[in-house]
N, C-alpha and C. Protein backbone atom coordinates (compact mmCIF):
# COMPACT_ATOMS: atom_id res chain seq x y z
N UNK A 1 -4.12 -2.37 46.13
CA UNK A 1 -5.14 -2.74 45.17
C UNK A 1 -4.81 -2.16 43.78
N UNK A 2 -4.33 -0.90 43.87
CA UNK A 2 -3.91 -0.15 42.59
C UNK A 2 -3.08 -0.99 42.07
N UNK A 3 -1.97 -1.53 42.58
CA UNK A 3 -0.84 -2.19 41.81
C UNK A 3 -1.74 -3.42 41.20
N UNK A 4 -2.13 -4.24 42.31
CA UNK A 4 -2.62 -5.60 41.62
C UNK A 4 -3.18 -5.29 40.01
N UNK A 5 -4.29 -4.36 39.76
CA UNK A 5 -4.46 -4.11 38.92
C UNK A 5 -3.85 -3.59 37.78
N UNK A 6 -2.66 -2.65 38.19
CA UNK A 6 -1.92 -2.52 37.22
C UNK A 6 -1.23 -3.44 36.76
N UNK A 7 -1.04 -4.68 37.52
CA UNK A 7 -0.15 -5.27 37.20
C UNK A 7 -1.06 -6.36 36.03
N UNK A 8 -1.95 -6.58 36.82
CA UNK A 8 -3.18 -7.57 35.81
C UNK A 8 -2.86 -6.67 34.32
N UNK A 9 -3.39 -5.63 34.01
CA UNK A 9 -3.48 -4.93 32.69
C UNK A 9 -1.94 -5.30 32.24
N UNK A 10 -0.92 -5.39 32.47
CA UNK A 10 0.43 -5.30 32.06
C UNK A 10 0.42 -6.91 31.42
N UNK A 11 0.00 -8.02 32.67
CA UNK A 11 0.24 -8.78 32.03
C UNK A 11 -0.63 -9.45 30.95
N UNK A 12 -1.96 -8.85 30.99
CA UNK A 12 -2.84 -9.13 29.97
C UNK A 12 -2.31 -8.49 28.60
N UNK A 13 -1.94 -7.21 28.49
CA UNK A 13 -1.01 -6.77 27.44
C UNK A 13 0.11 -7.19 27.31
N UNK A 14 0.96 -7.86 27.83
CA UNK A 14 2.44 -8.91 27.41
C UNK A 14 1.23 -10.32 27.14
N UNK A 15 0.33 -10.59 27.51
CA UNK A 15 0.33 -11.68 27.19
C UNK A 15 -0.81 -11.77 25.75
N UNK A 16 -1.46 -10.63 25.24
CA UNK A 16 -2.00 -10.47 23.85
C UNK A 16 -1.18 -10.51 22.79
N UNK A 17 0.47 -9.64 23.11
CA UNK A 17 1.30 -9.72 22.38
C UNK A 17 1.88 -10.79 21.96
N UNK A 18 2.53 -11.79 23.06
CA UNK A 18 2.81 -12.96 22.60
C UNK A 18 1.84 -13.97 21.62
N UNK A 19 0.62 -13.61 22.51
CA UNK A 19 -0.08 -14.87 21.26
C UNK A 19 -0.59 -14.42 19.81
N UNK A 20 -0.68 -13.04 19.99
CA UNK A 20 -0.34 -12.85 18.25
C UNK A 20 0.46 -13.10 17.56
N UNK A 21 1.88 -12.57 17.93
CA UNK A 21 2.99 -13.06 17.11
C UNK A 21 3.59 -14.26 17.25
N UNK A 22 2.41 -15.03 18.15
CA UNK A 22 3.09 -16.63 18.23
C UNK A 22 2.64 -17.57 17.10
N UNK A 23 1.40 -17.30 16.31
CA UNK A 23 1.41 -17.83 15.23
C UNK A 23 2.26 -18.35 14.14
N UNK A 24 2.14 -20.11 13.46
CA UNK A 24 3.59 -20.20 12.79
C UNK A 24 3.09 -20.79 11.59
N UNK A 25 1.63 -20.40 11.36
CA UNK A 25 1.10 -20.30 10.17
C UNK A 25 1.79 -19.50 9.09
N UNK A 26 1.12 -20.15 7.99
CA UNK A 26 1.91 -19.18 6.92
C UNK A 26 0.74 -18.23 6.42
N UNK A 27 1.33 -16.89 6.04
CA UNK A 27 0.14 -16.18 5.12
C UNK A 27 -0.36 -16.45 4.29
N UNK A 28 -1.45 -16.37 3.91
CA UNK A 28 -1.92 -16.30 2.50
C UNK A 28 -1.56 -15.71 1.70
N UNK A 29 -1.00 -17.01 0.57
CA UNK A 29 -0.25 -16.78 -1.11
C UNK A 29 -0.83 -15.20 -1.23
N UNK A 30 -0.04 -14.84 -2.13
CA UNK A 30 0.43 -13.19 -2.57
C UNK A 30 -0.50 -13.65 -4.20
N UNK A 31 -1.67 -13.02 -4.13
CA UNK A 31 -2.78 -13.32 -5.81
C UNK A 31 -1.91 -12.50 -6.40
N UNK A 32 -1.86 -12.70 -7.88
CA UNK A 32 -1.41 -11.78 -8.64
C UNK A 32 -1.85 -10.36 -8.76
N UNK A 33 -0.81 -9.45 -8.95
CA UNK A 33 -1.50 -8.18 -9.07
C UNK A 33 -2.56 -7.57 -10.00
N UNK A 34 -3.39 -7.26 -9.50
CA UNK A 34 -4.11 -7.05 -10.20
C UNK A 34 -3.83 -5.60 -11.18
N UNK A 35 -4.34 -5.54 -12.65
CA UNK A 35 -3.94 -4.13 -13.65
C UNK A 35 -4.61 -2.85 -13.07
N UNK A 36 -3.53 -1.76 -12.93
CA UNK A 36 -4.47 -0.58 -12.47
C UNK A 36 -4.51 0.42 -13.51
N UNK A 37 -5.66 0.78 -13.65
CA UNK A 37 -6.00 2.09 -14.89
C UNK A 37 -5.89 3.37 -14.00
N UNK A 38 -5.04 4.28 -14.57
CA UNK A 38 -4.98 5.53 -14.14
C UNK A 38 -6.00 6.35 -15.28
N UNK A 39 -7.05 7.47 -14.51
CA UNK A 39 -6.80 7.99 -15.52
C UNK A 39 -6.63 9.74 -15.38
N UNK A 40 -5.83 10.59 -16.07
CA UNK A 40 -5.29 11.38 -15.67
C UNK A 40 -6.67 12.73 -16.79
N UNK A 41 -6.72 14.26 -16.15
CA UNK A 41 -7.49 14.92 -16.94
C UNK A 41 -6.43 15.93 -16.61
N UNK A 42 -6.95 16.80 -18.01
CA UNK A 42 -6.22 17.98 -17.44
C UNK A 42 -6.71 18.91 -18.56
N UNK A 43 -6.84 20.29 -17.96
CA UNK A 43 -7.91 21.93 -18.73
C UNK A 43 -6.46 22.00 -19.61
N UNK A 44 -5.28 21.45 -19.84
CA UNK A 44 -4.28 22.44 -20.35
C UNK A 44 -4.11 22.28 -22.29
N UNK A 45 -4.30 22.92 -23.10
CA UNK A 45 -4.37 22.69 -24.29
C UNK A 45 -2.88 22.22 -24.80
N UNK A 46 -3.48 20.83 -26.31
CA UNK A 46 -2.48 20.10 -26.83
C UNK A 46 -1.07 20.64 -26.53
N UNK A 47 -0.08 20.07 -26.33
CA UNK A 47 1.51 20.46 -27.29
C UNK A 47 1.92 22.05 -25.68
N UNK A 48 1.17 22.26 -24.84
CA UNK A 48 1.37 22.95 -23.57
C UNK A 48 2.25 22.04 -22.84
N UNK A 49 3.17 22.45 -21.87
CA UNK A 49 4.36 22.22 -21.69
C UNK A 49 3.36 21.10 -20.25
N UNK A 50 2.52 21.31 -20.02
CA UNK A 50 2.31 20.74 -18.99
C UNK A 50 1.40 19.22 -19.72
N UNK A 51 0.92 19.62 -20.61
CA UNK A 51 0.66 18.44 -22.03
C UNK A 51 1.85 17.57 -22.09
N UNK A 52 2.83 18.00 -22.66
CA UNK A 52 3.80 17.01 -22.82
C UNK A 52 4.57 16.74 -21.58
N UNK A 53 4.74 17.10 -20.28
CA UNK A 53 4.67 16.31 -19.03
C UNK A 53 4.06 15.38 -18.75
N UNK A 54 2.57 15.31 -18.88
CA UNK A 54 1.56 14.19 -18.80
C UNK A 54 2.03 13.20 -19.76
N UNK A 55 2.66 13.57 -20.99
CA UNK A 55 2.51 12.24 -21.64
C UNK A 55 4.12 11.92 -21.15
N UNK A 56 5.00 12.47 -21.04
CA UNK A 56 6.00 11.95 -20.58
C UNK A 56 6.12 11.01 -19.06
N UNK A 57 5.13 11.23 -18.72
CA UNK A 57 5.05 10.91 -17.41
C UNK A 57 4.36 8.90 -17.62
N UNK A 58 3.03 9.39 -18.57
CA UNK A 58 2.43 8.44 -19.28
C UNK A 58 3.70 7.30 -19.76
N UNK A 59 4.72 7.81 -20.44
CA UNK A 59 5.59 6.66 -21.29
C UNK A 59 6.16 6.74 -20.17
N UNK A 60 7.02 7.12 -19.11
CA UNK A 60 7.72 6.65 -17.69
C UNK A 60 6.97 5.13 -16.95
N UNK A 61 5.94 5.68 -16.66
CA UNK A 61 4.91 4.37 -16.07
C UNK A 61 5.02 3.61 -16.98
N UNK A 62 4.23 3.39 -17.64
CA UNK A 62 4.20 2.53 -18.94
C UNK A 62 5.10 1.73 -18.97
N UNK A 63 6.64 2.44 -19.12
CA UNK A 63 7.99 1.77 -19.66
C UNK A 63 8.67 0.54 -17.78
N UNK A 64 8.55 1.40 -16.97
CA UNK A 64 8.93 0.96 -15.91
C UNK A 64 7.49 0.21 -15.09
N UNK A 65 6.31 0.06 -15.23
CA UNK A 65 5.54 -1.15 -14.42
C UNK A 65 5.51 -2.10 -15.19
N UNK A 66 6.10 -1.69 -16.36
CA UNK A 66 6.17 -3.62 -17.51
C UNK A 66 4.87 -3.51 -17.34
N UNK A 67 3.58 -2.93 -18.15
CA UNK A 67 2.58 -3.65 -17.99
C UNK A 67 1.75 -3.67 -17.28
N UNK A 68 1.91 -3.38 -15.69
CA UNK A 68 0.83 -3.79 -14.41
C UNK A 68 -0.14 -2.41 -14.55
N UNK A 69 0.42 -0.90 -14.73
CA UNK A 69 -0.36 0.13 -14.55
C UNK A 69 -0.30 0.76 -15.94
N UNK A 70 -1.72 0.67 -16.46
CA UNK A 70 -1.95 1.88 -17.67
C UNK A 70 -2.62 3.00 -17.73
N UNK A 71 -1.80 4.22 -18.24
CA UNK A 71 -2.42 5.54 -17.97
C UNK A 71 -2.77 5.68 -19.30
């Protein structure tokens, strides 16, 4: 009796698997990305080394998402 049952659960789990990934639908189109606003705080006063990290960090993003993320 033990087996029968194990065996039922086995093939109910091989057979969930197949019919999920048997789908030959296509996904739904990729929407454009949408713009993300960062916004960054920080206690450390102007022209502080950890100041001009943030903004360096600021023109990195900036320069390399073309656009998509502004800090």
């Amino acid at each position: 009796m033990k087996r029968i049952v194990v065996a039922f659960v086995c093939l109910l789990a091989v057979a969930g698997l197949v019919l999920a990934g048997g789908a030959k639908e296509q996904g739904a189109a990729k929407a454009a990305p949408k713009k993300l606003t960062v916004n960054i705080a920080s206690t450390f006063p102007p022209d502080s080394p950890q100041d001009k990290g943030l903004n360096k960090f600021k023109e990195l993003v900036t320069q390399r998402a073309g656009g998509r993320i502004e800090v």
